[in-house]
N, C-alpha and C. Protein backbone atom coordinates (compact mmCIF):
# COMPACT_ATOMS: atom_id res chain seq x y z
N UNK A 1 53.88 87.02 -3.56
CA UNK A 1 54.07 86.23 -4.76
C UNK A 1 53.37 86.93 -5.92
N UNK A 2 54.27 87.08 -6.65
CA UNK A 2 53.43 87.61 -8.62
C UNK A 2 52.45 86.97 -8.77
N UNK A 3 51.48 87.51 -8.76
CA UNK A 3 50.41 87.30 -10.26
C UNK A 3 50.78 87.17 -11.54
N UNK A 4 50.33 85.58 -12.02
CA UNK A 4 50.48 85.70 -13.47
C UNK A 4 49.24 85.88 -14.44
N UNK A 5 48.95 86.13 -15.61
CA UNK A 5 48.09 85.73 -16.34
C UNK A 5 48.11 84.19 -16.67
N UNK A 6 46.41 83.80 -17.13
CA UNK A 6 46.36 82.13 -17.36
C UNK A 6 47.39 81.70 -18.04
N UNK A 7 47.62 82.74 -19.01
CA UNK A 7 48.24 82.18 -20.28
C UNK A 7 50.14 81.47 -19.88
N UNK A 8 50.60 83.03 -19.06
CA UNK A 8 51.76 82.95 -19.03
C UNK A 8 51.72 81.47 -17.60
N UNK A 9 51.27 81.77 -16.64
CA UNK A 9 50.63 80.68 -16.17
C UNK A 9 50.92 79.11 -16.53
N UNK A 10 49.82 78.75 -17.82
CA UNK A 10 49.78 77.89 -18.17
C UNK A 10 51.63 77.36 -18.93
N UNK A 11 52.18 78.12 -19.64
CA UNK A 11 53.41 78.01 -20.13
C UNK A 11 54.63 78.13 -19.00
N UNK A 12 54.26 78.36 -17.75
CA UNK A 12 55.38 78.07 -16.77
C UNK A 12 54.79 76.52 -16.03
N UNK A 13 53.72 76.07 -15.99
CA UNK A 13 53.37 75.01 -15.63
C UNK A 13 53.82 73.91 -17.02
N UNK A 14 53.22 74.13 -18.28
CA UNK A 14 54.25 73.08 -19.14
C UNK A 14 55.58 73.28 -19.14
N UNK A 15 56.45 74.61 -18.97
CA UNK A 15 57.56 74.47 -19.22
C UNK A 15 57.92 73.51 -17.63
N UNK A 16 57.53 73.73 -16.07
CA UNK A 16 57.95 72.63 -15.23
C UNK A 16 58.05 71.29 -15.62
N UNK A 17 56.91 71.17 -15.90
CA UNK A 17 56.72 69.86 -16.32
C UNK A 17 57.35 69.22 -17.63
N UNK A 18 57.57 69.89 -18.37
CA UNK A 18 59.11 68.80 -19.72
C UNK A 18 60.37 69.07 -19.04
N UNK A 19 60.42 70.03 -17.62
CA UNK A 19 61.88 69.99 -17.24
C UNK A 19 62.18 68.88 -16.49
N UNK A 20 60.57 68.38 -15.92
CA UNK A 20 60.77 66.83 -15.09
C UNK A 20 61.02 65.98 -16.28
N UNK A 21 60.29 65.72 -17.41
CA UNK A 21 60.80 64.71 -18.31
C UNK A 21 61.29 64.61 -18.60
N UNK A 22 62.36 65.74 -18.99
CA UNK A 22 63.34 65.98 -19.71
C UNK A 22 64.66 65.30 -18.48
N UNK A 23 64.60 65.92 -17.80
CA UNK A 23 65.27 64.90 -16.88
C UNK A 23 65.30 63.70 -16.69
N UNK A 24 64.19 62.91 -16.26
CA UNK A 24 63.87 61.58 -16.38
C UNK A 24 64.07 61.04 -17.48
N UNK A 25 63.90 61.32 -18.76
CA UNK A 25 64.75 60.96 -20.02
C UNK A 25 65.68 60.95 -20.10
N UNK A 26 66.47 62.07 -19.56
CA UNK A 26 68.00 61.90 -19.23
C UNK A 26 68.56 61.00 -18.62
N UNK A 27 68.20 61.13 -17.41
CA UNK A 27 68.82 59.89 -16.46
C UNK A 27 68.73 58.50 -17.32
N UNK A 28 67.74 57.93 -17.75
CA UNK A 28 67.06 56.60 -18.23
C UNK A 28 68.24 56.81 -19.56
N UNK A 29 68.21 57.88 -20.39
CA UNK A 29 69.63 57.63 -21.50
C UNK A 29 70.66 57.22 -21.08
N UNK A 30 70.84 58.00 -19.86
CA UNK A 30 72.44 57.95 -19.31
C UNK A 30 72.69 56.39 -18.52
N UNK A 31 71.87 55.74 -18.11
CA UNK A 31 71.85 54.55 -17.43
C UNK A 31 71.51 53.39 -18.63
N UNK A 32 71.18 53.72 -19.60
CA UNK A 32 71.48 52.83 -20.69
C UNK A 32 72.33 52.70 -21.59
N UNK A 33 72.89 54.39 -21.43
CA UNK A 33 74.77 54.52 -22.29
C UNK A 33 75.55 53.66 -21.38
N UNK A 34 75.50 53.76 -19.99
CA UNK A 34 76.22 53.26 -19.18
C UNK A 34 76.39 51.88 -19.32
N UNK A 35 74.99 50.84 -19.35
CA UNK A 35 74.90 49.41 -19.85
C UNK A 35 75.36 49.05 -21.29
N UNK A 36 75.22 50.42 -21.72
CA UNK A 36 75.91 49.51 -23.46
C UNK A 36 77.16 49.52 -23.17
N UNK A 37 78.00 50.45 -22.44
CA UNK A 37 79.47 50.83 -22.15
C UNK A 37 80.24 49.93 -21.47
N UNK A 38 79.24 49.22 -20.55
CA UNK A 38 79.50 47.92 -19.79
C UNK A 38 79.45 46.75 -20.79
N UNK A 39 78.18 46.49 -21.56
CA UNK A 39 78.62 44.99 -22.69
C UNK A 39 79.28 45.12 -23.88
N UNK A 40 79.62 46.31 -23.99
CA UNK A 40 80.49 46.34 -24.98
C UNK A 40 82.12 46.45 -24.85
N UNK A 41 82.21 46.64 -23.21
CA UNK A 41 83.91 46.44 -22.67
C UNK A 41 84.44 47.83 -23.07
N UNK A 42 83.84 48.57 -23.07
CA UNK A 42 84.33 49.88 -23.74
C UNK A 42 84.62 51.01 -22.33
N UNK A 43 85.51 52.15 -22.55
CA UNK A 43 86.20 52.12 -21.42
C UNK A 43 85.38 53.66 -21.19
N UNK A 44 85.10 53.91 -19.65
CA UNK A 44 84.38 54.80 -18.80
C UNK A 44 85.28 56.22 -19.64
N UNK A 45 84.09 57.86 -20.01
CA UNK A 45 84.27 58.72 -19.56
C UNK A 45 84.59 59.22 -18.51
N UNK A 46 86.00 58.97 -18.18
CA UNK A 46 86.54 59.47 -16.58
C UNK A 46 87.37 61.01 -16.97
N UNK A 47 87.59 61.36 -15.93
CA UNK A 47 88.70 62.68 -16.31
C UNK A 47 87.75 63.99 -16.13
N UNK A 48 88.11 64.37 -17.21
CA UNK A 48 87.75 65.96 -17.54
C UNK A 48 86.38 65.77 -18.36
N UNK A 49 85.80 64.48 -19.31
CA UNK A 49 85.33 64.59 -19.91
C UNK A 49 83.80 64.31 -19.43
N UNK A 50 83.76 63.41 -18.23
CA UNK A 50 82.56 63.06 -17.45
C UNK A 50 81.45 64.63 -17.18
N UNK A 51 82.96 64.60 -16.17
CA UNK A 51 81.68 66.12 -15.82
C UNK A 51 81.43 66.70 -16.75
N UNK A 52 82.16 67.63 -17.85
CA UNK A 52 82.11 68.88 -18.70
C UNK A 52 80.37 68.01 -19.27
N UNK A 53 80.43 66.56 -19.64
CA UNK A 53 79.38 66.19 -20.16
C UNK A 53 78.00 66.16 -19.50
N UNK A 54 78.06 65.95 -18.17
CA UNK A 54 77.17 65.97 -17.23
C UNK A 54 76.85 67.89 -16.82
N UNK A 55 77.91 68.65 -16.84
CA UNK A 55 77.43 69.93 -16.91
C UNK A 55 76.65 70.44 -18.49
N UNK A 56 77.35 69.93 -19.64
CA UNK A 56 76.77 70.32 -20.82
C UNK A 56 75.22 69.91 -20.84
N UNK A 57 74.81 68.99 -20.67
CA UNK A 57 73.77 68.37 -20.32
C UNK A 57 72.92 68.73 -19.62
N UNK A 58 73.24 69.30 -18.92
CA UNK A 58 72.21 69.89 -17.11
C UNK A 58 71.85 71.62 -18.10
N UNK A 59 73.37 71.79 -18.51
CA UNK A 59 72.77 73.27 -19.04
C UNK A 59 71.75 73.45 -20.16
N UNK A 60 72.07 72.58 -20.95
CA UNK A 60 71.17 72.41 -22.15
C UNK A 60 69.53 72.44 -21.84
N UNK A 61 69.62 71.50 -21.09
CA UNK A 61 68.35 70.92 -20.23
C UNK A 61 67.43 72.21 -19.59
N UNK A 62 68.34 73.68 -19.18
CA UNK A 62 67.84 74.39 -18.13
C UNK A 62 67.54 75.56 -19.09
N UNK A 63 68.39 75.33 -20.51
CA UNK A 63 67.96 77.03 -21.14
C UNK A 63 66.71 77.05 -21.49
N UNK A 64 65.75 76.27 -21.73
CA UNK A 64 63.83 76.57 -21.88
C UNK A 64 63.37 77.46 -20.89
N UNK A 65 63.84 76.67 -19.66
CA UNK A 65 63.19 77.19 -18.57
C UNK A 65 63.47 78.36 -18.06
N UNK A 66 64.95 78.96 -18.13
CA UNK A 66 65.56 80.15 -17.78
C UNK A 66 65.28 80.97 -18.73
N UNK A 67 65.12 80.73 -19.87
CA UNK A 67 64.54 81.71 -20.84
C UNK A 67 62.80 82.43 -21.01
N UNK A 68 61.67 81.12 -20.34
CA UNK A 68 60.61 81.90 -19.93
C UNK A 68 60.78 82.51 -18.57
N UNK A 69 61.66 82.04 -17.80
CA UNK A 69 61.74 82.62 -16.47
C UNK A 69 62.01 83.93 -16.33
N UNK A 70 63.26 84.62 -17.46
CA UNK A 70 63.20 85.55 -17.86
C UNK A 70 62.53 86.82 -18.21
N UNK A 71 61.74 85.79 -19.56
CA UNK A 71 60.91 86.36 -20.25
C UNK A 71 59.60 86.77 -19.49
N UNK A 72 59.12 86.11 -18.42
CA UNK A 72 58.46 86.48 -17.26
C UNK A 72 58.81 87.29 -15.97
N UNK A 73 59.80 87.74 -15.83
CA UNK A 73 61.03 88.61 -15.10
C UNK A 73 60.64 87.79 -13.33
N UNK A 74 60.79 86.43 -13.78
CA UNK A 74 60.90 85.16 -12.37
C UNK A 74 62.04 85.11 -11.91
N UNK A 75 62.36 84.58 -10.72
CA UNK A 75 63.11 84.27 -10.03
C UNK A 75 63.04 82.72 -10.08
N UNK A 76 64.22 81.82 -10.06
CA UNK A 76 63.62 80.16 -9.92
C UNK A 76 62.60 80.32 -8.64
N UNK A 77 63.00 80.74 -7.37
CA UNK A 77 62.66 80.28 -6.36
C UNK A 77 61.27 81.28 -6.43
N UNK A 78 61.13 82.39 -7.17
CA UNK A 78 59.49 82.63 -7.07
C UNK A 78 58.38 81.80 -8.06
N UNK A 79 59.59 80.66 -9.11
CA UNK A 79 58.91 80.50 -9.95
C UNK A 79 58.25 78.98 -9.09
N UNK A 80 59.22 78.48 -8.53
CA UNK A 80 59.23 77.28 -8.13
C UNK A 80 57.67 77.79 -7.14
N UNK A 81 57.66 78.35 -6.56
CA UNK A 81 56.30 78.93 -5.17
C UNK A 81 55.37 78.77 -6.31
N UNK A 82 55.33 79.58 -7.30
CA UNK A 82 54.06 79.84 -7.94
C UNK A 82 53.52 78.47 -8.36
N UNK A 83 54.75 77.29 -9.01
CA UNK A 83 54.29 76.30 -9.19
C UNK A 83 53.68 75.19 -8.48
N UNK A 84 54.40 75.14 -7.24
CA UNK A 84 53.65 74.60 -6.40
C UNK A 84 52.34 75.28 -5.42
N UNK A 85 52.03 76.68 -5.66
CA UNK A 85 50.66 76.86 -5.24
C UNK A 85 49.99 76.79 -6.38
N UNK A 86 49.98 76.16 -7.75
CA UNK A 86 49.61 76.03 -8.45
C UNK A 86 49.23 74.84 -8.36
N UNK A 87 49.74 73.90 -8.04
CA UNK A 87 49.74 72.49 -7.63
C UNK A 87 48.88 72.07 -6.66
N UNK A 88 48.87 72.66 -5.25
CA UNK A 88 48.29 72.64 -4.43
C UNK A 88 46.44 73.22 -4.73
N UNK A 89 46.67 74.33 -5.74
CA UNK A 89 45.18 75.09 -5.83
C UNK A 89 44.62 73.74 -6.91
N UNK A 90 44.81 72.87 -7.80
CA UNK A 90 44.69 72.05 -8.50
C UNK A 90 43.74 70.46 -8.12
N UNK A 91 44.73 70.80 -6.45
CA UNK A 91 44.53 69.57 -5.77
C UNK A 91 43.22 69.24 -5.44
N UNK A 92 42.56 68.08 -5.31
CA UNK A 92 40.85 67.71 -5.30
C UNK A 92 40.95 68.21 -3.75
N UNK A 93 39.74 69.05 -3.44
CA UNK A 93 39.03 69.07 -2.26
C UNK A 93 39.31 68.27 -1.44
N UNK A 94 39.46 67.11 -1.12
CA UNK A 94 39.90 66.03 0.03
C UNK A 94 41.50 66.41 0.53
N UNK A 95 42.52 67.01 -0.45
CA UNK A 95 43.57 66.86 -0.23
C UNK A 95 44.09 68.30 -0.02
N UNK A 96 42.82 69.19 0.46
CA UNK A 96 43.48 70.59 1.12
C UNK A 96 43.51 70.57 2.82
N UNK A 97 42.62 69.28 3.05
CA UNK A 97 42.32 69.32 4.44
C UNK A 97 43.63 69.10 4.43
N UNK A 98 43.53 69.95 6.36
CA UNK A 98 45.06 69.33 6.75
C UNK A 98 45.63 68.36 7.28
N UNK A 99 44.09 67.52 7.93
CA UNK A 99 44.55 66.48 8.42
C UNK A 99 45.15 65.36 7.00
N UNK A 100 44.37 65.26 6.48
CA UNK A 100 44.59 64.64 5.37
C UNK A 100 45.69 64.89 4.18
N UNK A 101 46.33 66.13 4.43
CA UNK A 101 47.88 66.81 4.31
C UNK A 101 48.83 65.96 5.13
N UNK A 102 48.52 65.58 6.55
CA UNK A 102 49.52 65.62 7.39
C UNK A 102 49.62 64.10 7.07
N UNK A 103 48.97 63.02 7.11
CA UNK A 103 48.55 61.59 6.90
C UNK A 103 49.55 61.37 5.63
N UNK A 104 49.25 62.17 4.52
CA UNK A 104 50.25 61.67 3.31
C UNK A 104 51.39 62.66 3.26
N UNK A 105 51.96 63.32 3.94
CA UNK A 105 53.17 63.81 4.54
C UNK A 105 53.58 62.58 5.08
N UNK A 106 53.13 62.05 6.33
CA UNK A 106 53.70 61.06 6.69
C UNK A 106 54.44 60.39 6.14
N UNK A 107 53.00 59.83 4.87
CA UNK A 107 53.18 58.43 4.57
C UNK A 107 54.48 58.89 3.37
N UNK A 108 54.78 59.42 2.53
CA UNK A 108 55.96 59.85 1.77
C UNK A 108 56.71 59.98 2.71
N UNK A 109 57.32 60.64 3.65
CA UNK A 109 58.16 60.58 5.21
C UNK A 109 58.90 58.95 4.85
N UNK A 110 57.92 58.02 5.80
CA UNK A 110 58.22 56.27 5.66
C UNK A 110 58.86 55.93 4.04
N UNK A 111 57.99 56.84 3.37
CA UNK A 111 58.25 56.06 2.09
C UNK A 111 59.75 56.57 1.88
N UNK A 112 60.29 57.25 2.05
CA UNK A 112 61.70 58.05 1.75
C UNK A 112 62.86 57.62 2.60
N UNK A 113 61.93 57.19 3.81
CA UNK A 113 63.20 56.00 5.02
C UNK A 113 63.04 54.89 4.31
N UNK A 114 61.96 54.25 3.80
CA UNK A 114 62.37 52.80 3.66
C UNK A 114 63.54 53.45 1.76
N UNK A 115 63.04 54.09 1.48
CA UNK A 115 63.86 54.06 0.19
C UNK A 115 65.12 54.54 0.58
N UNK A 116 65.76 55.35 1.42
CA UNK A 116 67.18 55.45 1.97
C UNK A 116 67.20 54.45 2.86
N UNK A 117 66.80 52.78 3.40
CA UNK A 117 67.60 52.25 4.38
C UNK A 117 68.08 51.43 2.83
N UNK A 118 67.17 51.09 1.97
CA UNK A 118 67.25 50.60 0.95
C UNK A 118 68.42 51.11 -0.08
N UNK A 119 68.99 52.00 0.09
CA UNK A 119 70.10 52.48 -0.74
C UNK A 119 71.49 52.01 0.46
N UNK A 120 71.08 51.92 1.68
CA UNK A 120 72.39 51.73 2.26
C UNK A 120 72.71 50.40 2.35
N UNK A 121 71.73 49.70 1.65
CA UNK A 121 71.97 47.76 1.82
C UNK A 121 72.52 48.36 0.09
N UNK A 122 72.29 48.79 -0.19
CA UNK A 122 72.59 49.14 -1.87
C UNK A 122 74.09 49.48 -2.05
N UNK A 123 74.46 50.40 -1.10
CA UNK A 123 75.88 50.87 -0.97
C UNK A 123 76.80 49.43 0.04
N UNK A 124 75.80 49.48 1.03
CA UNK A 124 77.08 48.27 1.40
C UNK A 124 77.34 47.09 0.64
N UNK A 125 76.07 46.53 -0.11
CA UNK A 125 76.90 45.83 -1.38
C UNK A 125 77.76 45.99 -2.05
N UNK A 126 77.75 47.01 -2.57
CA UNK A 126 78.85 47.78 -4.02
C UNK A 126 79.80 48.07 -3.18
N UNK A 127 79.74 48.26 -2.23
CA UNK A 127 81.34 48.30 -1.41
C UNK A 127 81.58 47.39 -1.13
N UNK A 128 81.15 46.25 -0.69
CA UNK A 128 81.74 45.06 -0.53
C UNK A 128 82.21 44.63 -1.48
N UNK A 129 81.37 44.29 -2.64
CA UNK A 129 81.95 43.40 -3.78
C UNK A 129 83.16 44.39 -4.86
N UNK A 130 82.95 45.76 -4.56
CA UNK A 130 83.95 46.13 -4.94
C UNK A 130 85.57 46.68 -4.72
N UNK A 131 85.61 46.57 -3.37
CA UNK A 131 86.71 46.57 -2.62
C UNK A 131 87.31 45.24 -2.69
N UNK A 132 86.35 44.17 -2.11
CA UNK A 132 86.73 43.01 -2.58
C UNK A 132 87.66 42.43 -3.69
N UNK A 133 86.91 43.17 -4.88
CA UNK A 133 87.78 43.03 -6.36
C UNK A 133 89.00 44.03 -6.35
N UNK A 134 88.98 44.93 -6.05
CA UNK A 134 89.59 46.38 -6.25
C UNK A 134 91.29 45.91 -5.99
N UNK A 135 91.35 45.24 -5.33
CA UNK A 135 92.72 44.36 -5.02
C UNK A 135 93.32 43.61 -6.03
N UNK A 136 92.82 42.77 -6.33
CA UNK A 136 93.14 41.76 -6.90
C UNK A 136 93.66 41.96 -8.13
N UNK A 137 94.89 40.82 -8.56
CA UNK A 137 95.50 40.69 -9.99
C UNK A 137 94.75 40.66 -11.28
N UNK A 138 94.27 40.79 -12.16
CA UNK A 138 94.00 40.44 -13.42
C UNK A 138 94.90 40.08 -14.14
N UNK A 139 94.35 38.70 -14.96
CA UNK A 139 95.70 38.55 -16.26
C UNK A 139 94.95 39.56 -17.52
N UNK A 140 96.19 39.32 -18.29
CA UNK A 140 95.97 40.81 -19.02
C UNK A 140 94.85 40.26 -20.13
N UNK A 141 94.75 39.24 -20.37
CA UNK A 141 93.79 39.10 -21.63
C UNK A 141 92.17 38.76 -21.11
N UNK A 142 92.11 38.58 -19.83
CA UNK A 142 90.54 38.44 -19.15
C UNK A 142 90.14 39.12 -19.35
N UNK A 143 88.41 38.64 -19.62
CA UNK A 143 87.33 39.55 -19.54
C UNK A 143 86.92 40.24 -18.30
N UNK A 144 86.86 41.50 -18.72
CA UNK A 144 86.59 42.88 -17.61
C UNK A 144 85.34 42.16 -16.86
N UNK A 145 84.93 42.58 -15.68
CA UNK A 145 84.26 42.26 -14.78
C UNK A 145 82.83 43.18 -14.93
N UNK A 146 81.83 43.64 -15.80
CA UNK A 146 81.05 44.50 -15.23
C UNK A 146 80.36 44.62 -14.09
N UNK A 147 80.41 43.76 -13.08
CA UNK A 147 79.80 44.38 -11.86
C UNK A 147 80.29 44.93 -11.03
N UNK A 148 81.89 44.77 -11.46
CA UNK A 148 82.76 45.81 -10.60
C UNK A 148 82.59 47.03 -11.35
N UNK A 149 82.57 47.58 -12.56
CA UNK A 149 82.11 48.66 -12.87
C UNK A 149 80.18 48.86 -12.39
N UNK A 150 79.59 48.12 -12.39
CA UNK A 150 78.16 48.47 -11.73
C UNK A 150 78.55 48.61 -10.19
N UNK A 151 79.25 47.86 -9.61
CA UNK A 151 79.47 48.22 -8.07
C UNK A 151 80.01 49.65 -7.84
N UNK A 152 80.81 49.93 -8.61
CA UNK A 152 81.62 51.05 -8.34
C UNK A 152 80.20 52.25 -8.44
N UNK A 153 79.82 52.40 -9.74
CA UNK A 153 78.64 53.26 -10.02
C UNK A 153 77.18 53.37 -9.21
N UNK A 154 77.29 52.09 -8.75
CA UNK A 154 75.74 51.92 -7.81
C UNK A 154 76.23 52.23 -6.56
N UNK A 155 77.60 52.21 -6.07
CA UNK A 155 78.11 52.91 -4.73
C UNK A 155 77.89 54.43 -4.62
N UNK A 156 78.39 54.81 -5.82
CA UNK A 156 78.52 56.91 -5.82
C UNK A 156 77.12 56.84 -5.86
N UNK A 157 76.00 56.11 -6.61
CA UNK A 157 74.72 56.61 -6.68
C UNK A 157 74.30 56.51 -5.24
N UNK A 158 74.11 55.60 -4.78
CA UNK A 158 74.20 54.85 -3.24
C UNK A 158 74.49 56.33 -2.24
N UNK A 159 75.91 56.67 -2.60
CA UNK A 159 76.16 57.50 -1.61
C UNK A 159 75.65 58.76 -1.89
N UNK A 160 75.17 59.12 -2.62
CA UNK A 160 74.39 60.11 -2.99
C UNK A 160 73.12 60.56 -2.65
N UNK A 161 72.60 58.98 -2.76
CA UNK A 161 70.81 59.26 -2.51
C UNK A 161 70.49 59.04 -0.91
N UNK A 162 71.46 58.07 -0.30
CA UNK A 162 71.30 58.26 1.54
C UNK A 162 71.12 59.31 1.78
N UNK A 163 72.11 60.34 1.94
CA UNK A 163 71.98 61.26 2.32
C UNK A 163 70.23 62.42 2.00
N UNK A 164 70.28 62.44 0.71
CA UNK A 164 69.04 62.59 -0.04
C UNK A 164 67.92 62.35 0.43
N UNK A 165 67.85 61.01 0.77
CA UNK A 165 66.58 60.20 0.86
C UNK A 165 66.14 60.34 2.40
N UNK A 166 67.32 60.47 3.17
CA UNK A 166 67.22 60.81 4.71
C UNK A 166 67.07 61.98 4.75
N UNK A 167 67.43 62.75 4.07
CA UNK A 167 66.84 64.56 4.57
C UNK A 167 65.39 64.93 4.31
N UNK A 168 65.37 64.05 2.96
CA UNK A 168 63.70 64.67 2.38
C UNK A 168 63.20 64.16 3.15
N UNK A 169 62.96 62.60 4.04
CA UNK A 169 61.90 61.99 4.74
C UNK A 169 61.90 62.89 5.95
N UNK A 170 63.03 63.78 6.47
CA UNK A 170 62.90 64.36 7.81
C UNK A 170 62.13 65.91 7.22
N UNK A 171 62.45 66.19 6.42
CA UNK A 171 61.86 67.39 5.91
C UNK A 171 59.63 67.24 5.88
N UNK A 172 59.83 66.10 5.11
CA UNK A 172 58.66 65.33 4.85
C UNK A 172 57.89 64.76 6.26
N UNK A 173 58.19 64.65 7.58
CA UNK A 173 58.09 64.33 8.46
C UNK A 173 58.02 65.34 9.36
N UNK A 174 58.41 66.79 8.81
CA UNK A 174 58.57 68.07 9.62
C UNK A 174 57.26 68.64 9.65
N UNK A 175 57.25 68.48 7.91
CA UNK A 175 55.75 69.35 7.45
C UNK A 175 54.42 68.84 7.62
N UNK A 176 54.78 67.05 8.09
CA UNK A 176 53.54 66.45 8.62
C UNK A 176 53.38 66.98 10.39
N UNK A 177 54.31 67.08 10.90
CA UNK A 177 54.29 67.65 12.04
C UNK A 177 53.39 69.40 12.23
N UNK A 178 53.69 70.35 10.91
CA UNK A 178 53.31 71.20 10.64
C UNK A 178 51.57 70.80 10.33
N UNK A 179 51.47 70.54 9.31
CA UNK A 179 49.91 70.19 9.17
C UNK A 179 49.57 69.40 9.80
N UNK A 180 50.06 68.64 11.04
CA UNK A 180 49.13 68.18 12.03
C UNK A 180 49.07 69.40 13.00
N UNK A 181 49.54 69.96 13.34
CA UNK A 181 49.24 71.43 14.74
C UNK A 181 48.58 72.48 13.76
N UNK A 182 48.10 72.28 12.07
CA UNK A 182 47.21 73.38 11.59
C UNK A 182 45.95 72.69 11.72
N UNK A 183 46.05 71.27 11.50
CA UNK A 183 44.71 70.45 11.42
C UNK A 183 44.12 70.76 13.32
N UNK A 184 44.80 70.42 14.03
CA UNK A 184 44.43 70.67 15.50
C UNK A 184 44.04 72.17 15.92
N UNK A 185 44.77 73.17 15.25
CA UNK A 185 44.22 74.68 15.50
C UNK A 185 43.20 74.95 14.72
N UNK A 186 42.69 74.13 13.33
CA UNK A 186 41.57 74.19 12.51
C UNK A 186 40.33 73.47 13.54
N UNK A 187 40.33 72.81 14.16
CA UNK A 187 39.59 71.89 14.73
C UNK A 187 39.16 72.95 16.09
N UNK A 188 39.91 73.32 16.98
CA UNK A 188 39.90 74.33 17.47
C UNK A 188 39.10 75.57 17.68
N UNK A 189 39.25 75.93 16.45
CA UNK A 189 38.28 77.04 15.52
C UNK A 189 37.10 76.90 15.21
N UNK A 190 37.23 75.36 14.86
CA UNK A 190 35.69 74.89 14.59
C UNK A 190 34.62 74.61 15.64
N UNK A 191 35.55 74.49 16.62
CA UNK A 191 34.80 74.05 18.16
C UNK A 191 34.94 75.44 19.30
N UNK A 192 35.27 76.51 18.95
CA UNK A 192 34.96 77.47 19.16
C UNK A 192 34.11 78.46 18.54
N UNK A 193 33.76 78.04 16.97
CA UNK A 193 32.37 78.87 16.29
C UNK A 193 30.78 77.63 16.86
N UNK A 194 31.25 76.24 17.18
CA UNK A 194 30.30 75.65 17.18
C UNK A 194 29.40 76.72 18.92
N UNK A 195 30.31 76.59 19.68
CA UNK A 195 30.46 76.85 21.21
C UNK A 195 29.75 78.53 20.91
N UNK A 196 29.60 79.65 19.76
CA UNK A 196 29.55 80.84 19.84
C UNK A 196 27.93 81.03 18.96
C-alpha cells in the first residue's frame, strides 16, 4: 500500500467523507422529490429519463473524488485500503483488540439480519398491496392512489436491500469469525511468552 503525505492524506480522508454526505443528501433529496411527486399527482420519471438522471447524478457526485484520486495517481480500490487503514489506525485502543473486533463484527452481523428480515416484511407488503391494486379498474376522474406508487417503489427498494443486507451480515459474520481465530492465536502467543 502507498504512502501518503499528512497533507495529501488528510484531503483523501475529507474528500471520503463529503462523498458519504454527498450521497446521503442525495438519497434524502431524491426521497423527498419522490413525496412531492406523489402529493402533487404528478406523473413518475419512467423511461429513458429515470436512469440517464440517476446516472447523471452518481457521475456528478464521483468527479471530486476521481479527480484527487488522480491527482494522487490512486486506484479506488488502493484508495478505499488506505482509507480504511486510516480508519482503523484512528480507532481508540480498546477497538484494535481482536477480541473486541470480533464482538462488534458480530454485533453489526445481527444488526444487518434483523435489518434484511425487516426489508422482506417490507417487500412482502408492497407486493401485496400492490398486486392487489395492479388489477383493478379505475374510473377515469379518481384520485391516484399514492401508496400504490409507494408500494411499487418500497418493493424495488425492498428488493434491492435483501439481497444487500443478507450478504453484508454474512460478510460481517465472516470477519467476526476471522478476528475471533486472531484473538485465539493472540492469546496463544501470550501464553506461550508467559510459559518462556
Amino acid at each position: 500500500m502507498r504512502e501518503l503525505s499528512p497533507e495529501d492524506l488528510a484531503r483523501l480522508m475529507r474528500s471520503s467523507r463529503n462523498l458519504m454526505i454527498s450521497l446521503v443528501a442525495v438519497v434524502v433529496l431524491l426521497v423527498a422529490g419522490l413525496v412531492i411527486l406523489i402529493r402533487t399527482d404528478t406523473d413518475f420519471p419512467v423511461g429513458v429519463l429515470g436512469p440517464l438522471l440517476g446516472i447523471g447524478i452518481g457521475t456528478l457526485m464521483l468527479v471530486p473524488q476521481r479527480a484527487l484520486l488522480r491527482e494522487l495517481g490512486l486506484t479506488p480500490p488502493e484508495a478505499r485500503a488506505i482509507v480504511e487503514a486510516e480508519k482503523a489506525r484512528r480507532r481508540p485502543a480498546d477497538l484494535r483488540s481482536s477480541l473486541v473486533r470480533a464482538r462488534r463484527e458480530r454485533i453489526i452481523a445481527i444488526v444487518w439480519t434483523v435489518a434484511g428480515l425487516a426489508w422482506v416484511v417490507i417487500l412482502i407488503i408492497a407486493a401485496q398491496y400492490f398486486f392487489s391494486k395492479a388489477g383493478q379498474t379505475v374510473e377515469e376522474d379518481a384520485p391516484t392512489d399514492p401508496w400504490f406508487a409507494i408500494s411499487f417503489f418500497a418493493g424495488v427498494v425492498a428488493l434491492v436491500m435483501v439481497p444487500v443486507a443478507f450478504v453484508a451480515a454474512r460478510q460481517r459474520y465472516q470477519s467476526s469469525v476471522q478476528w475471533q481465530s486472531a484473538s485465539s492465536s493472540e492469546a496463544r502467543v501470550d501464553d506461550s511468552d508467559l510459559k518462556d
